[in-house]
N, C-alpha and C. Protein backbone atom coordinates (compact mmCIF):
# COMPACT_ATOMS: atom_id res chain seq x y z
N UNK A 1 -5.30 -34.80 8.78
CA UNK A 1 -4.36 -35.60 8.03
C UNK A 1 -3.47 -36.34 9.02
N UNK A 2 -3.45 -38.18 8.42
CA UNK A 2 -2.70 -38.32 9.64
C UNK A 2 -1.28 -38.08 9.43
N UNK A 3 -0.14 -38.13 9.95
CA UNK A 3 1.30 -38.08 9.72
C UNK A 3 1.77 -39.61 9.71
N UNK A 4 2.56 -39.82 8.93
CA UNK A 4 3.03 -41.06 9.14
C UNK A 4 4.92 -41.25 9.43
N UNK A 5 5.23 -41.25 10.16
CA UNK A 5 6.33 -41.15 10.58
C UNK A 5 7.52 -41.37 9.25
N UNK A 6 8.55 -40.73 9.42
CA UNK A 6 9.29 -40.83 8.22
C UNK A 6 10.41 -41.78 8.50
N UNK A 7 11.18 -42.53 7.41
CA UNK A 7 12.00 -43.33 7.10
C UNK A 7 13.34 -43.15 8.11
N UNK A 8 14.04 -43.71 9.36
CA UNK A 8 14.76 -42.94 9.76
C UNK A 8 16.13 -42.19 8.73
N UNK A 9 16.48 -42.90 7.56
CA UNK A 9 17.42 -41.90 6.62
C UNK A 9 16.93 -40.74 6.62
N UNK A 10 15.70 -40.61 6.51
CA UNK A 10 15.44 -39.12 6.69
C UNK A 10 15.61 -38.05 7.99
N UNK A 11 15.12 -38.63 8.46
CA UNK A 11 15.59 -38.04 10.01
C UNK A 11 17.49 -37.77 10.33
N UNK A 12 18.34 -39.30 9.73
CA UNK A 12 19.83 -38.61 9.81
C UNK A 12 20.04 -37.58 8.57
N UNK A 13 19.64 -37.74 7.57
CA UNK A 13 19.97 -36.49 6.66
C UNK A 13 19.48 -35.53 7.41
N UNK A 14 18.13 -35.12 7.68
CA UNK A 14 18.03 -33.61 8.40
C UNK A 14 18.72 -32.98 9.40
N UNK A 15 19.05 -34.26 10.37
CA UNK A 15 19.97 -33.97 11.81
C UNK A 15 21.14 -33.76 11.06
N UNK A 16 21.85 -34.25 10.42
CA UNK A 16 23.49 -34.22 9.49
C UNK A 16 23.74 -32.63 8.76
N UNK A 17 22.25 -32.42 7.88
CA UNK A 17 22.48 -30.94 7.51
C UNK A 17 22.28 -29.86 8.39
N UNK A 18 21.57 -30.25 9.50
CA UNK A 18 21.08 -29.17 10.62
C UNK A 18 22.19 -29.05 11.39
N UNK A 19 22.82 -30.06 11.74
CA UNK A 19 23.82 -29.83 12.47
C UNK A 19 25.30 -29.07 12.06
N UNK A 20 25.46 -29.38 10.08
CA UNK A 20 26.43 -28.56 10.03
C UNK A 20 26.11 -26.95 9.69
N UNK A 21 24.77 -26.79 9.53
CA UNK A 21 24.00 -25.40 9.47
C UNK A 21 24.47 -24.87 10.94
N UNK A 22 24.39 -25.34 11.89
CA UNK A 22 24.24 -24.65 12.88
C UNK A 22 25.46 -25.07 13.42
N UNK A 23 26.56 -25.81 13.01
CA UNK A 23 27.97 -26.05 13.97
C UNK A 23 28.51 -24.74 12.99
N UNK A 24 28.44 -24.52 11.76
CA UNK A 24 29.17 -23.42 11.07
C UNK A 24 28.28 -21.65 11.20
N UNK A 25 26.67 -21.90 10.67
CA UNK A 25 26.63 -20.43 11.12
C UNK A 25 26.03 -20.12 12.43
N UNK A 26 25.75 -20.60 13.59
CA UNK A 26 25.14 -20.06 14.15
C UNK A 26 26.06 -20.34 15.55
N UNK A 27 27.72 -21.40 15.02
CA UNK A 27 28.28 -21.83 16.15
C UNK A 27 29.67 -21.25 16.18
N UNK A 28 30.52 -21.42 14.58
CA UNK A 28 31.61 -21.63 14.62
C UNK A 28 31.67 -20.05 13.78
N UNK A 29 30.95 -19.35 13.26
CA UNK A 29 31.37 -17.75 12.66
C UNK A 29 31.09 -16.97 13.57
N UNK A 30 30.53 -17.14 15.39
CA UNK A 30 29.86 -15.83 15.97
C UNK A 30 30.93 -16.09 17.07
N UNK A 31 31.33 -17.62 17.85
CA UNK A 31 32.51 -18.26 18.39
C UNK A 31 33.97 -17.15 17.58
N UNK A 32 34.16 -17.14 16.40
CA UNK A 32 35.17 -16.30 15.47
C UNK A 32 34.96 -14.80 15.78
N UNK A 33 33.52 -14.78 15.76
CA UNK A 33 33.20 -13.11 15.82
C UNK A 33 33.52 -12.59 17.32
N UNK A 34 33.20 -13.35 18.35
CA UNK A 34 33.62 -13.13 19.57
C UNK A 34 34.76 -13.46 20.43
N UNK A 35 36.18 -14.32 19.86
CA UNK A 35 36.97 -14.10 19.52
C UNK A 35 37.49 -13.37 19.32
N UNK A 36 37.09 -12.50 17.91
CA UNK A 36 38.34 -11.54 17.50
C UNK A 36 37.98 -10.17 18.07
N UNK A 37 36.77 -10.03 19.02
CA UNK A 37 35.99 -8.97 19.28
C UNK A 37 36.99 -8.95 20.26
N UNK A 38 37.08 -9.50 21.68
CA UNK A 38 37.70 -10.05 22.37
C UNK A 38 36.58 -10.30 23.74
N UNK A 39 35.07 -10.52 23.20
CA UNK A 39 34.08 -10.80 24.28
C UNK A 39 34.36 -12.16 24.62
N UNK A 40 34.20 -12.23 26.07
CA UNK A 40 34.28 -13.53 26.75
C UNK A 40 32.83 -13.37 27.28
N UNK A 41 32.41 -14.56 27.60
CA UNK A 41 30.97 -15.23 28.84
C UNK A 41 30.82 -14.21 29.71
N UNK A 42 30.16 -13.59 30.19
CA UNK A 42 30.10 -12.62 31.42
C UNK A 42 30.19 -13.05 32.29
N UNK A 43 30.79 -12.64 33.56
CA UNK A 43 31.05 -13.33 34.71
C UNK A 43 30.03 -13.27 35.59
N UNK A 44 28.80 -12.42 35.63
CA UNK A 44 27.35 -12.20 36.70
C UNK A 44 26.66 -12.17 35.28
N UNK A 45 25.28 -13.11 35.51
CA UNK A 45 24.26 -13.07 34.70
C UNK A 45 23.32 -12.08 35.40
N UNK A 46 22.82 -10.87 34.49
CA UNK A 46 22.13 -10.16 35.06
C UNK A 46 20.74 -10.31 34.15
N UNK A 47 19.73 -9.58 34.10
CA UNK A 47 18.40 -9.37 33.26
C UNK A 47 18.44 -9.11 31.57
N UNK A 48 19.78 -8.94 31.13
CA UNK A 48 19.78 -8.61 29.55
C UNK A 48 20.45 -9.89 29.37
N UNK A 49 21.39 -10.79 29.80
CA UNK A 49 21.95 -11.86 29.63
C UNK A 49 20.97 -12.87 30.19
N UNK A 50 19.89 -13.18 30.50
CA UNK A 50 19.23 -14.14 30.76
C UNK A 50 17.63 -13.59 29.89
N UNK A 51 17.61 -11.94 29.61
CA UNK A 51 16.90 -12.01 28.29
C UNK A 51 17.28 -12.73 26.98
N UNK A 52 18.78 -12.68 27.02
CA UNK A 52 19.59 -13.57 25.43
C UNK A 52 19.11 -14.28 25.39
N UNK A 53 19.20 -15.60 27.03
CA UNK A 53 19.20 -17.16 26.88
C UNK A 53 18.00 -17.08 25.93
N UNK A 54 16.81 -16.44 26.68
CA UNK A 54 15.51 -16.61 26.26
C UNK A 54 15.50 -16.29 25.24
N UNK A 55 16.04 -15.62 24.25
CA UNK A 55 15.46 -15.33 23.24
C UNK A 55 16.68 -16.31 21.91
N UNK A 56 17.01 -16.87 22.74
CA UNK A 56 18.61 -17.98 21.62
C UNK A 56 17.64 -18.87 21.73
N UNK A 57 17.16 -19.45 23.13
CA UNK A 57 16.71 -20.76 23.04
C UNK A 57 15.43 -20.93 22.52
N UNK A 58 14.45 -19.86 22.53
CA UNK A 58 13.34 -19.61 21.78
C UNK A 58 13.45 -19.78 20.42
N UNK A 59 14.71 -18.97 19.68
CA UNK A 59 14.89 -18.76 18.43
C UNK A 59 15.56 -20.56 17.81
N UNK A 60 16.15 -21.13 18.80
CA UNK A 60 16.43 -22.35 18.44
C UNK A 60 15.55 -23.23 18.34
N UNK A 61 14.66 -23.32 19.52
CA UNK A 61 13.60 -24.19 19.38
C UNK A 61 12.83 -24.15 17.94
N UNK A 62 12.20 -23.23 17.62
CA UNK A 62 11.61 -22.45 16.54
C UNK A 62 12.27 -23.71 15.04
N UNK A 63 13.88 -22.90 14.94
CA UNK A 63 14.13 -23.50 13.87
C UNK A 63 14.36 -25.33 13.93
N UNK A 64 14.71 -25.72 15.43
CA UNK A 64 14.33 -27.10 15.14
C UNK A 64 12.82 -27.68 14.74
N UNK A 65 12.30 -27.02 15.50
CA UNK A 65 10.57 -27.58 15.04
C UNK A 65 10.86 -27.71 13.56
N UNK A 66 11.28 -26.34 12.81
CA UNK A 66 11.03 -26.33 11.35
C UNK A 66 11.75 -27.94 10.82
N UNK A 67 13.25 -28.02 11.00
CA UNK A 67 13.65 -28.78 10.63
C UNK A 67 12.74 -30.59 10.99
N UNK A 68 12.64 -30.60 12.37
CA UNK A 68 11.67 -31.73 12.27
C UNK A 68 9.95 -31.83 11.30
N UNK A 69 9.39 -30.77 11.32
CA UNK A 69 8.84 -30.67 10.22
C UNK A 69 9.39 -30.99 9.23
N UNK A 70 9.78 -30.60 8.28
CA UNK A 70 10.40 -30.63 7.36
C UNK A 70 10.99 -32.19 6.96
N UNK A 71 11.39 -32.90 7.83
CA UNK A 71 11.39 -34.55 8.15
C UNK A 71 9.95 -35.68 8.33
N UNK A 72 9.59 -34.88 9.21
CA UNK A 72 8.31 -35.80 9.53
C UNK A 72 7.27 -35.66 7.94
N UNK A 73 7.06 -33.85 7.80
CA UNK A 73 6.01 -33.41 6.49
C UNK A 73 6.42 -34.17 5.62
N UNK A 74 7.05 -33.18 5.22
CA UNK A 74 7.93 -33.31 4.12
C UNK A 74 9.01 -34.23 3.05
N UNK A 75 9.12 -35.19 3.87
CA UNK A 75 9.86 -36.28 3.93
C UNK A 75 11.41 -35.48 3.25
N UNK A 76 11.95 -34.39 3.73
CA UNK A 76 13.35 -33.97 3.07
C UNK A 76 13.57 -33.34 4.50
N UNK A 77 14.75 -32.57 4.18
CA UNK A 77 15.77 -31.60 4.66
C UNK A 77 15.72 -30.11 4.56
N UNK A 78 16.18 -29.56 4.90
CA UNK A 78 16.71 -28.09 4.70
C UNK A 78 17.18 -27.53 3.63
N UNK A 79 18.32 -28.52 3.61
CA UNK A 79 19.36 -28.55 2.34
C UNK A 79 18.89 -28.15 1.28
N UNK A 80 18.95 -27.12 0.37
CA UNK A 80 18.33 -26.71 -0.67
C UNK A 80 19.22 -28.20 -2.02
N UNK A 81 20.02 -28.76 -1.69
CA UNK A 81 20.24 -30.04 -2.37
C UNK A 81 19.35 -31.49 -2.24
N UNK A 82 18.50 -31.23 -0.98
CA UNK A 82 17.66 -32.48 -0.34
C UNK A 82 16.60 -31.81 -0.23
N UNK A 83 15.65 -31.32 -0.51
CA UNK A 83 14.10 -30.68 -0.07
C UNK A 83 13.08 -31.62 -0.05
N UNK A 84 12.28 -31.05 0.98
CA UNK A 84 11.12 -31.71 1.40
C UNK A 84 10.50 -32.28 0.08
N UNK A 85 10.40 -32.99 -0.14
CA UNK A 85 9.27 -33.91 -1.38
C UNK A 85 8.14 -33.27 -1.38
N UNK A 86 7.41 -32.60 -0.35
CA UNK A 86 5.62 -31.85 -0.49
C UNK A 86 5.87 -30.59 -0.17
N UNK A 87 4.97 -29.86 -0.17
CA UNK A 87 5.25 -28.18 0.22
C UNK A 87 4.36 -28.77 1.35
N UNK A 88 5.65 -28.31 2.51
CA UNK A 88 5.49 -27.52 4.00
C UNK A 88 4.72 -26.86 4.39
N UNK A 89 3.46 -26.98 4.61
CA UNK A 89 2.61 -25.63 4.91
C UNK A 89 1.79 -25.81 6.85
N UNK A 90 2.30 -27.11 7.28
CA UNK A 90 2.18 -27.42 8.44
C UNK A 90 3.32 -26.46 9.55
N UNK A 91 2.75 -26.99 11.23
CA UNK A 91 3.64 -26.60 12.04
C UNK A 91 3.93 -25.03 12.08
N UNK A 92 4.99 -24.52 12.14
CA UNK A 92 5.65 -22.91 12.02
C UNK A 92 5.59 -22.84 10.42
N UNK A 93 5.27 -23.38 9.67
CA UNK A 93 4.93 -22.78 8.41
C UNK A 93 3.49 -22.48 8.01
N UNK A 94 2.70 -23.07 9.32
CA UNK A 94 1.81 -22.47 8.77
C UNK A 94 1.01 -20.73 8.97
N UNK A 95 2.20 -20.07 9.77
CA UNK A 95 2.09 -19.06 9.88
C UNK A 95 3.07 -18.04 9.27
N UNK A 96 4.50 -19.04 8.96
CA UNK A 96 5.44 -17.87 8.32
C UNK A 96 5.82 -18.92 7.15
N UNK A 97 6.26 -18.41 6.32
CA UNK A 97 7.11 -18.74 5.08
C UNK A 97 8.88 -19.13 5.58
N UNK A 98 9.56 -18.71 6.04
CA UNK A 98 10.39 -18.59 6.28
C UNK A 98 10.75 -18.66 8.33
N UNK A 99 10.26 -19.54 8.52
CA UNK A 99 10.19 -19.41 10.10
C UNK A 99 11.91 -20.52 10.47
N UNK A 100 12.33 -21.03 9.73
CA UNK A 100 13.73 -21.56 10.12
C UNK A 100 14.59 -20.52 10.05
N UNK A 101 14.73 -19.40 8.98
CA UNK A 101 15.63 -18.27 9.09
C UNK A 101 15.72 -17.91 9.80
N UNK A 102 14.36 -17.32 10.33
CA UNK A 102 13.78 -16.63 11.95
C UNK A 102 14.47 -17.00 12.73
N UNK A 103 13.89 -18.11 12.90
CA UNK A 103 14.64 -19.30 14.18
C UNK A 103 16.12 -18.90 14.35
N UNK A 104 16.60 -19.10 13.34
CA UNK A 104 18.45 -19.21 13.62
C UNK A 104 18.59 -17.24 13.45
N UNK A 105 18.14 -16.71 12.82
CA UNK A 105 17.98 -15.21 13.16
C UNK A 105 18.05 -14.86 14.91
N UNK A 106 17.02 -15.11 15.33
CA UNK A 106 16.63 -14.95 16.64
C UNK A 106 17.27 -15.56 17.53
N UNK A 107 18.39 -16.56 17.58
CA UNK A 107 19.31 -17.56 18.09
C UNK A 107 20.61 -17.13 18.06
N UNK A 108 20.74 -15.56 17.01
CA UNK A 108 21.92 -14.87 16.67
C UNK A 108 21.72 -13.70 17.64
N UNK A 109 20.57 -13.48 17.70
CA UNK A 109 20.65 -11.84 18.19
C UNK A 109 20.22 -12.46 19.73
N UNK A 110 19.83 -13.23 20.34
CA UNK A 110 19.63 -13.69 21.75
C UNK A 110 21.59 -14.26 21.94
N UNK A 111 22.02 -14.42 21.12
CA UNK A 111 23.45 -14.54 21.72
C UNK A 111 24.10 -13.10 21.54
N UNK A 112 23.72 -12.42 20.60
CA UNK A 112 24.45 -10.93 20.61
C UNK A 112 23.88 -10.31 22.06
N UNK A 113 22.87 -10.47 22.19
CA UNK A 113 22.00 -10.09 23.83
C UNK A 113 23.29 -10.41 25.21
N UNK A 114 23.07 -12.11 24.82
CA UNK A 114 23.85 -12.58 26.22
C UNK A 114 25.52 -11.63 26.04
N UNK A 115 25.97 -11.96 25.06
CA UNK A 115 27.81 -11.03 25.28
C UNK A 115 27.48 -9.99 24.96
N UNK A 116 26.31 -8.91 24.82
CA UNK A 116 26.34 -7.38 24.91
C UNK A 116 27.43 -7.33 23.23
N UNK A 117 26.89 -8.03 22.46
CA UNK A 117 28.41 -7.90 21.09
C UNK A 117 27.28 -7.04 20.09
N UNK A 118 28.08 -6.18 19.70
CA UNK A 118 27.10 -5.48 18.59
C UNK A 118 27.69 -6.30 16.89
N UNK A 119 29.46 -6.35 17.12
CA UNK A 119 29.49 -6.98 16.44
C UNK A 119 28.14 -8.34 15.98
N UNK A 120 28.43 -9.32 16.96
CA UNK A 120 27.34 -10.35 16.59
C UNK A 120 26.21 -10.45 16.41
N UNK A 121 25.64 -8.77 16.94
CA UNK A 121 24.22 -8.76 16.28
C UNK A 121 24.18 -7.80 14.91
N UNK A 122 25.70 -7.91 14.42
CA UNK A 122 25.58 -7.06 13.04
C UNK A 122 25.50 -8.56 12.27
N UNK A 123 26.09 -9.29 12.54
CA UNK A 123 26.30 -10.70 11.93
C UNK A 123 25.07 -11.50 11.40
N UNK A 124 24.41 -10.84 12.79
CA UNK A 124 22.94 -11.52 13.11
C UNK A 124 21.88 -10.56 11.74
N UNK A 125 22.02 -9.28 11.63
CA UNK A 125 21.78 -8.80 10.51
C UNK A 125 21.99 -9.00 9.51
N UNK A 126 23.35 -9.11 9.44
CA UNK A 126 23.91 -9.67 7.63
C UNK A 126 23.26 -11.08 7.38
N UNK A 127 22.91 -12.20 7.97
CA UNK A 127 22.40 -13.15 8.43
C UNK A 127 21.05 -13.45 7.79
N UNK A 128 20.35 -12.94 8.47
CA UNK A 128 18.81 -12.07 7.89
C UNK A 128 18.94 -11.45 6.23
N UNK A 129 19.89 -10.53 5.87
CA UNK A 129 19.74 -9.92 4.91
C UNK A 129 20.18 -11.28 3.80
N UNK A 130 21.11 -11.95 3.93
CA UNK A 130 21.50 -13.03 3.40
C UNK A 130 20.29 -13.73 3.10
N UNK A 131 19.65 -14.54 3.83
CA UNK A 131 18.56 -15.33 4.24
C UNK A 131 17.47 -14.53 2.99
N UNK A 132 17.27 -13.61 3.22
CA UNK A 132 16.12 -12.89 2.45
C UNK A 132 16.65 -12.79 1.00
N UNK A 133 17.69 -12.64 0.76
CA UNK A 133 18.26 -12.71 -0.22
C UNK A 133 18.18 -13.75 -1.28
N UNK A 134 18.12 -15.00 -0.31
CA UNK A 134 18.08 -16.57 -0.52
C UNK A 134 16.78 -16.55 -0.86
N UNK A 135 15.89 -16.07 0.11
CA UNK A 135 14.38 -16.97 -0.02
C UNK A 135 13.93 -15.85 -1.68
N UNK A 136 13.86 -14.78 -1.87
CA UNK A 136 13.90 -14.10 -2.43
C UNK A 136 14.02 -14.12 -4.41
N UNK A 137 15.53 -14.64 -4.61
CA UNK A 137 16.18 -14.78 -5.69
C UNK A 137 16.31 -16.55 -5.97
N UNK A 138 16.15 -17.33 -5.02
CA UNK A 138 15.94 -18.69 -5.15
C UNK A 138 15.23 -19.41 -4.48
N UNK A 139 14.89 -19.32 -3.20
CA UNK A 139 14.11 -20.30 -2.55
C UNK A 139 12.43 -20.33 -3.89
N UNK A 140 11.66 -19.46 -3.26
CA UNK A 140 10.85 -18.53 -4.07
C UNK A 140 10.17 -19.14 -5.38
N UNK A 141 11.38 -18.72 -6.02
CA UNK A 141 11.43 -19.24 -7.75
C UNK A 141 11.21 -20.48 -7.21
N UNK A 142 12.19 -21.54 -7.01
CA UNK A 142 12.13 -22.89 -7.38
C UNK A 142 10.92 -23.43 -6.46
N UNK A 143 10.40 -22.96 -5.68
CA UNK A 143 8.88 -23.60 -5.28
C UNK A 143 7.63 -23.41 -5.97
N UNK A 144 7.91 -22.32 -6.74
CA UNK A 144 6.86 -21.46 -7.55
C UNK A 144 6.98 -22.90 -8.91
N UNK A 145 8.39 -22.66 -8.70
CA UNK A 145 8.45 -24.08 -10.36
C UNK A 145 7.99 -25.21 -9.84
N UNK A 146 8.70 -25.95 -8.79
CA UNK A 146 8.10 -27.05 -8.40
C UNK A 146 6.64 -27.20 -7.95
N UNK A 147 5.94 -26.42 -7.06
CA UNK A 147 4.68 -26.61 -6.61
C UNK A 147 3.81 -26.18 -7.73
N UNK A 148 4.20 -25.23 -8.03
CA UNK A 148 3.02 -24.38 -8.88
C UNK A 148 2.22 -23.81 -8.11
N UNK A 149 0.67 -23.72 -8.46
CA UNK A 149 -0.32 -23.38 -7.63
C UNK A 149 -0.70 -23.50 -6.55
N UNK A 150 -0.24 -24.69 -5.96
CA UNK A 150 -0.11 -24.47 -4.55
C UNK A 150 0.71 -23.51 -3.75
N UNK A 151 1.65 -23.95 -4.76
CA UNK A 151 2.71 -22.25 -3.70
C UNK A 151 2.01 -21.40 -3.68
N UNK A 152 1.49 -21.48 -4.85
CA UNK A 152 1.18 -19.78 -5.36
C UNK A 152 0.32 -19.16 -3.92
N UNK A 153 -0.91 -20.11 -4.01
CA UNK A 153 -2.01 -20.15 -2.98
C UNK A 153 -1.18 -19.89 -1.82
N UNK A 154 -0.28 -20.91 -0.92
CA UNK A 154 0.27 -20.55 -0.12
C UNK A 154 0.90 -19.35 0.39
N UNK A 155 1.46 -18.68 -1.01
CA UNK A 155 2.38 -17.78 -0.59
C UNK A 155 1.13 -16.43 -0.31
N UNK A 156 0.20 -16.68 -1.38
CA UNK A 156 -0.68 -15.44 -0.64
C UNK A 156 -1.50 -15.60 0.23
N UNK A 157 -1.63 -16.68 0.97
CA UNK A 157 -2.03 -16.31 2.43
C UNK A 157 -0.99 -16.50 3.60
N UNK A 158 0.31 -16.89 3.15
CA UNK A 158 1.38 -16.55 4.52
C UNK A 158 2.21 -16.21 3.82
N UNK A 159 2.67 -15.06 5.60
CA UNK A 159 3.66 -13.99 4.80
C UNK A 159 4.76 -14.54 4.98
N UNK A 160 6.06 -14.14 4.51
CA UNK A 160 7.50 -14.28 4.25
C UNK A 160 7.79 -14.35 5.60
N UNK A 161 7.78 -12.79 6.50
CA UNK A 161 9.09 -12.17 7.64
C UNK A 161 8.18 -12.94 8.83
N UNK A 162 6.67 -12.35 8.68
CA UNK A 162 5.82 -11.75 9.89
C UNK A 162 4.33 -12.41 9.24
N UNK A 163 3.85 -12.75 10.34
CA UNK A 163 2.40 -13.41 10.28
C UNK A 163 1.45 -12.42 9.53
N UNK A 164 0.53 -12.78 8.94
CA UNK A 164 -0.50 -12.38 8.56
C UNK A 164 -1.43 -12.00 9.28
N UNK A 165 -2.25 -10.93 9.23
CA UNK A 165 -3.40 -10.72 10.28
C UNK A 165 -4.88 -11.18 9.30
N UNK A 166 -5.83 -12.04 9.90
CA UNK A 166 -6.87 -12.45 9.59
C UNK A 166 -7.57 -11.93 8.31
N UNK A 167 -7.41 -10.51 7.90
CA UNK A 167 -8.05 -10.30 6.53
C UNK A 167 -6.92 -10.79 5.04
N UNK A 168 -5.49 -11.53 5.34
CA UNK A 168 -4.99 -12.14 4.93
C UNK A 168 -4.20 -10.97 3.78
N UNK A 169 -3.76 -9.83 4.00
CA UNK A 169 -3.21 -8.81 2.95
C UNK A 169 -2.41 -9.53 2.52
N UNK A 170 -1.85 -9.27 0.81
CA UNK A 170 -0.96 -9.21 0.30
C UNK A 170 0.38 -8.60 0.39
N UNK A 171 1.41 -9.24 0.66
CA UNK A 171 2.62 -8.43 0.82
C UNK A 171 3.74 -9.01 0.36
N UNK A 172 4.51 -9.12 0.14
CA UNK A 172 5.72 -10.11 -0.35
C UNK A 172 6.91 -9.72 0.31
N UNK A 173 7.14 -8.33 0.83
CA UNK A 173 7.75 -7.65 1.95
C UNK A 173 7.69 -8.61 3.52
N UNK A 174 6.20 -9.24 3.32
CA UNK A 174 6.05 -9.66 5.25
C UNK A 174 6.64 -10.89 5.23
């Protein structure tokens, strides 16, 4: 299939909602959380603080792909007010259901890594539990309404959390 590049409005709506997704949760509540913790930057980067970087900037990359997906595919956003016009099943969706949560999941707990904050990797949990909560009680439903059978199809061959292994099990848990 070829791709055909999308409208640039689309591209500033996705960058506009991505950016306040990630200036508020993944910038400006863990900035608060480490703050009131009273963790500062470490002053020697050793092997668990340069495991973080890797695993923030991994987890970031991740959820931008999604979001440029989600632009280029899809011709929408994130924004559960702006959604992709087609179901997403390209890129990091075509192995997880939920691979932008991940993304900014894994971008929480690679910064709880770098400041050693347990606080911020409880955050990074509530985060996740939130997220699942979302895809769960609404994401879910309203693709099931909008797509129909294609979701349907979709959803039982990729899992939610965690990839599928080749005999393609059922789970609604993964």
């Amino acid at each position: 299939m070829k791709l055909r590049k999308p409208p640039l409005f689309v591209l500033a709506r996705a960058a506009t909602y991505a950016s306040l997704f990630v200036g508020l949760l993944l910038i400006a509540v863990p900035g608060r959380i480490l703050e009131r913790s009273g963790i500062v930057r470490p002053a020697h980067l050793g092997a668990v603080e340069y495991a973080g970087i890797g695993v923030a900037v991994a987890g970031a990359a991740l959820a931008l792909w999604c979001v440029v997906t989600f632009a280029w595919v899809g011709r929408g956003t994130p924004a559960p007010f702006d959604p992709p016009r087609t179901l997403v099943v390209q890129g990091p969706y075509r192995y997880l259901r939920n691979p932008m949560y991940l993304g900014a999941a894994l971008a929480l707990c690679g910064a709880a890594l770098f400041y050693r904050s347990i606080p911020l990797l409880g955050y990074a949990g509530l985060f996740l539990l939130a997220s699942h909560g979302f895809v769960a009680w609404y994401e879910e439903p309203t693709l099931a309404r909008v797509f129909g059978a294609e979701y349907e199809a979709y959803r039982a061959r990729v899992g939610r959390w965690l990839p599928r292994g080749s005999r393609g099990a059922r789970s609604d848990t993964t």
